[in-house]
Protein backbone atom coordinates (compact mmCIF):
# COMPACT_ATOMS: atom_id res chain seq x y z
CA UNK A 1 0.00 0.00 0.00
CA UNK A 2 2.93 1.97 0.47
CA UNK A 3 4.05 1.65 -2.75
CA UNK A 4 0.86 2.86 -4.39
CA UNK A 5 0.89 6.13 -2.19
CA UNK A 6 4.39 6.85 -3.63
CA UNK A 7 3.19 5.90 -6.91
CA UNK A 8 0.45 8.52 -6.50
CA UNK A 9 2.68 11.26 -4.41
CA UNK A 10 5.27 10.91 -7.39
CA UNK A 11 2.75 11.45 -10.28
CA UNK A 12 1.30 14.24 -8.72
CA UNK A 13 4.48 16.10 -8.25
CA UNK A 14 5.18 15.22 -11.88
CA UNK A 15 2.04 17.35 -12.71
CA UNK A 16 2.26 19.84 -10.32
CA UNK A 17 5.81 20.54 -11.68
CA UNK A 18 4.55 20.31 -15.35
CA UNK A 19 1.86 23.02 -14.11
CA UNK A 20 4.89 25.07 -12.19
CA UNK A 21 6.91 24.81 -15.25
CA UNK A 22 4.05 26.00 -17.89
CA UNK A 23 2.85 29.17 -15.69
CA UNK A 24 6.79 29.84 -15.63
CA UNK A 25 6.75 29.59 -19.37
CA UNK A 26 3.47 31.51 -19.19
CA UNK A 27 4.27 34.14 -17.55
CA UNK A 28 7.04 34.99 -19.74
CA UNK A 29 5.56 34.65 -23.06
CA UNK A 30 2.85 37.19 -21.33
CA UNK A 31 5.54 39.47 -20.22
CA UNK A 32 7.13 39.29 -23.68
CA UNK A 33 3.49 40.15 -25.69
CA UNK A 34 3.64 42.80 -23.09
CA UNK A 35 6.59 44.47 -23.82
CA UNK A 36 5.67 44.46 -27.39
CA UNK A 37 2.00 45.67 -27.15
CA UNK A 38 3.63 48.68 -25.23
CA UNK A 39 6.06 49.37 -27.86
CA UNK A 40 3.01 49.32 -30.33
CA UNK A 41 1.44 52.91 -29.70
CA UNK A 42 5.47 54.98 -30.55
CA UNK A 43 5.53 52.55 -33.63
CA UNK A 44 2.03 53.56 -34.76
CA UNK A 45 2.47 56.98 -34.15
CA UNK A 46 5.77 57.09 -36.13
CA UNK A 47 4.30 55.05 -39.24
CA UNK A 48 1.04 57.80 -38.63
CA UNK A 49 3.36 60.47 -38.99
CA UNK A 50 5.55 59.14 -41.67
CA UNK A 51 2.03 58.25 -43.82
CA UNK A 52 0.96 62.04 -43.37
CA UNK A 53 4.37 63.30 -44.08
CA UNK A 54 4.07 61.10 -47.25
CA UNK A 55 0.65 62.40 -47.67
CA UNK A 56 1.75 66.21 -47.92
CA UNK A 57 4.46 65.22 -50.19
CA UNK A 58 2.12 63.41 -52.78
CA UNK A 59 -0.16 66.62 -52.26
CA UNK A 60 2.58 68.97 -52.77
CA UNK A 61 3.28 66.97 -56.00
CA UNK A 62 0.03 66.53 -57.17
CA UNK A 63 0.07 70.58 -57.06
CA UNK A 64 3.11 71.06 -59.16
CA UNK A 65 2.00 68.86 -61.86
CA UNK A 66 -0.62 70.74 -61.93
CA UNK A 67 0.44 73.67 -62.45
CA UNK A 68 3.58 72.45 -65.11
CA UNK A 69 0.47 71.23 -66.70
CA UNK A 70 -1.34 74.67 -66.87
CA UNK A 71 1.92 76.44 -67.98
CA UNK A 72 2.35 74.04 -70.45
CA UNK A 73 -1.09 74.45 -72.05
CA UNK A 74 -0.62 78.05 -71.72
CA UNK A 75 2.77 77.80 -73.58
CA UNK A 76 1.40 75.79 -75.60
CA UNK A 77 -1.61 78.84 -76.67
CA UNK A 78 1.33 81.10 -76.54
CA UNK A 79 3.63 79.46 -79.00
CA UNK A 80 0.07 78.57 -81.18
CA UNK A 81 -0.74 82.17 -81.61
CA UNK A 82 2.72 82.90 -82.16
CA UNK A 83 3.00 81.03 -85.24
CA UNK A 84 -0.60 81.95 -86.69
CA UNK A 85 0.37 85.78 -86.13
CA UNK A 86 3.88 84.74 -88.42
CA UNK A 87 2.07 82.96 -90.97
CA UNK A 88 -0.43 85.65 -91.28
CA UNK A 89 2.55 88.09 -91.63
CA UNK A 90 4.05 85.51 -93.97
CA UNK A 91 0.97 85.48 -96.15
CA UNK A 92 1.05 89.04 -96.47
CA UNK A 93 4.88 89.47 -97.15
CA UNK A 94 4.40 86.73 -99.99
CA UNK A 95 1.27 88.92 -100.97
CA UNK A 96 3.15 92.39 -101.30
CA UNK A 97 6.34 89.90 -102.80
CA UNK A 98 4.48 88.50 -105.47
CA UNK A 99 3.10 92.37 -106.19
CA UNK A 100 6.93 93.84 -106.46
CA UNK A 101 8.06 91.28 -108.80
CA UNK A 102 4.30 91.24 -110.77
CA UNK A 103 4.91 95.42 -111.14
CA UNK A 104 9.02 94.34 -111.62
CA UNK A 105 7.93 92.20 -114.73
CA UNK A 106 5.29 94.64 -116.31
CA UNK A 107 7.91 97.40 -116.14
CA UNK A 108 10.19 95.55 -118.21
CA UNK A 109 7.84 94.48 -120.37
CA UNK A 110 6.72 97.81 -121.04
């Protein structure tokens, strides 16, 4: 009978240290997520503030292409009207050309 309450007394301090042993281990894998969730509101506030500094700079961006697009187009006008107000002057110096060398010939023919 003796034997059987050793049996017994030894298998239950086998699971009682198995339970010590897994709180232990517990315990530190709780202190460890711990540490970690604590560390989680500086990292979220430094990826928050690196996402709007990111944010202004694809703004800012945004704002220059839109305006090298608007001086673009309005090169674009500028350099259009240009060249219709040189072909109109063209036209005409081609005009009065054509004139001087028409009144050129019928001098000499006469």
């Amino acid at each position: 009978m003796l034997d059987c309450v050793l049996t017994l007394l030894r298998a239950d301090y086998s699971v009682a240290n198995d339970v010590s042993r897994w709180t232990t281990n517990q315990s530190k894998d709780i202190a460890s997520i711990a540490a970690h969730v604590s560390k989680l509101p500086a990292t979220i506030d430094s990826l928050t503030s690196e996402l709007n500094d990111e944010r202004k700079k694809t703004k800012d961006a945004s704002s220059r292409i839109a305006s090298t697009k608007k001086e673009a187009a309005v090169e674009r006008e500028t350099s259009a009207s240009m060249r219709r107000q040189y072909e109109a002057k063209l036209k005409v110096c081609c005009c009065l050309a054509d004139k001087f060398y028409c009144r050129r010939a019928m001098m000499v023919l006469c």
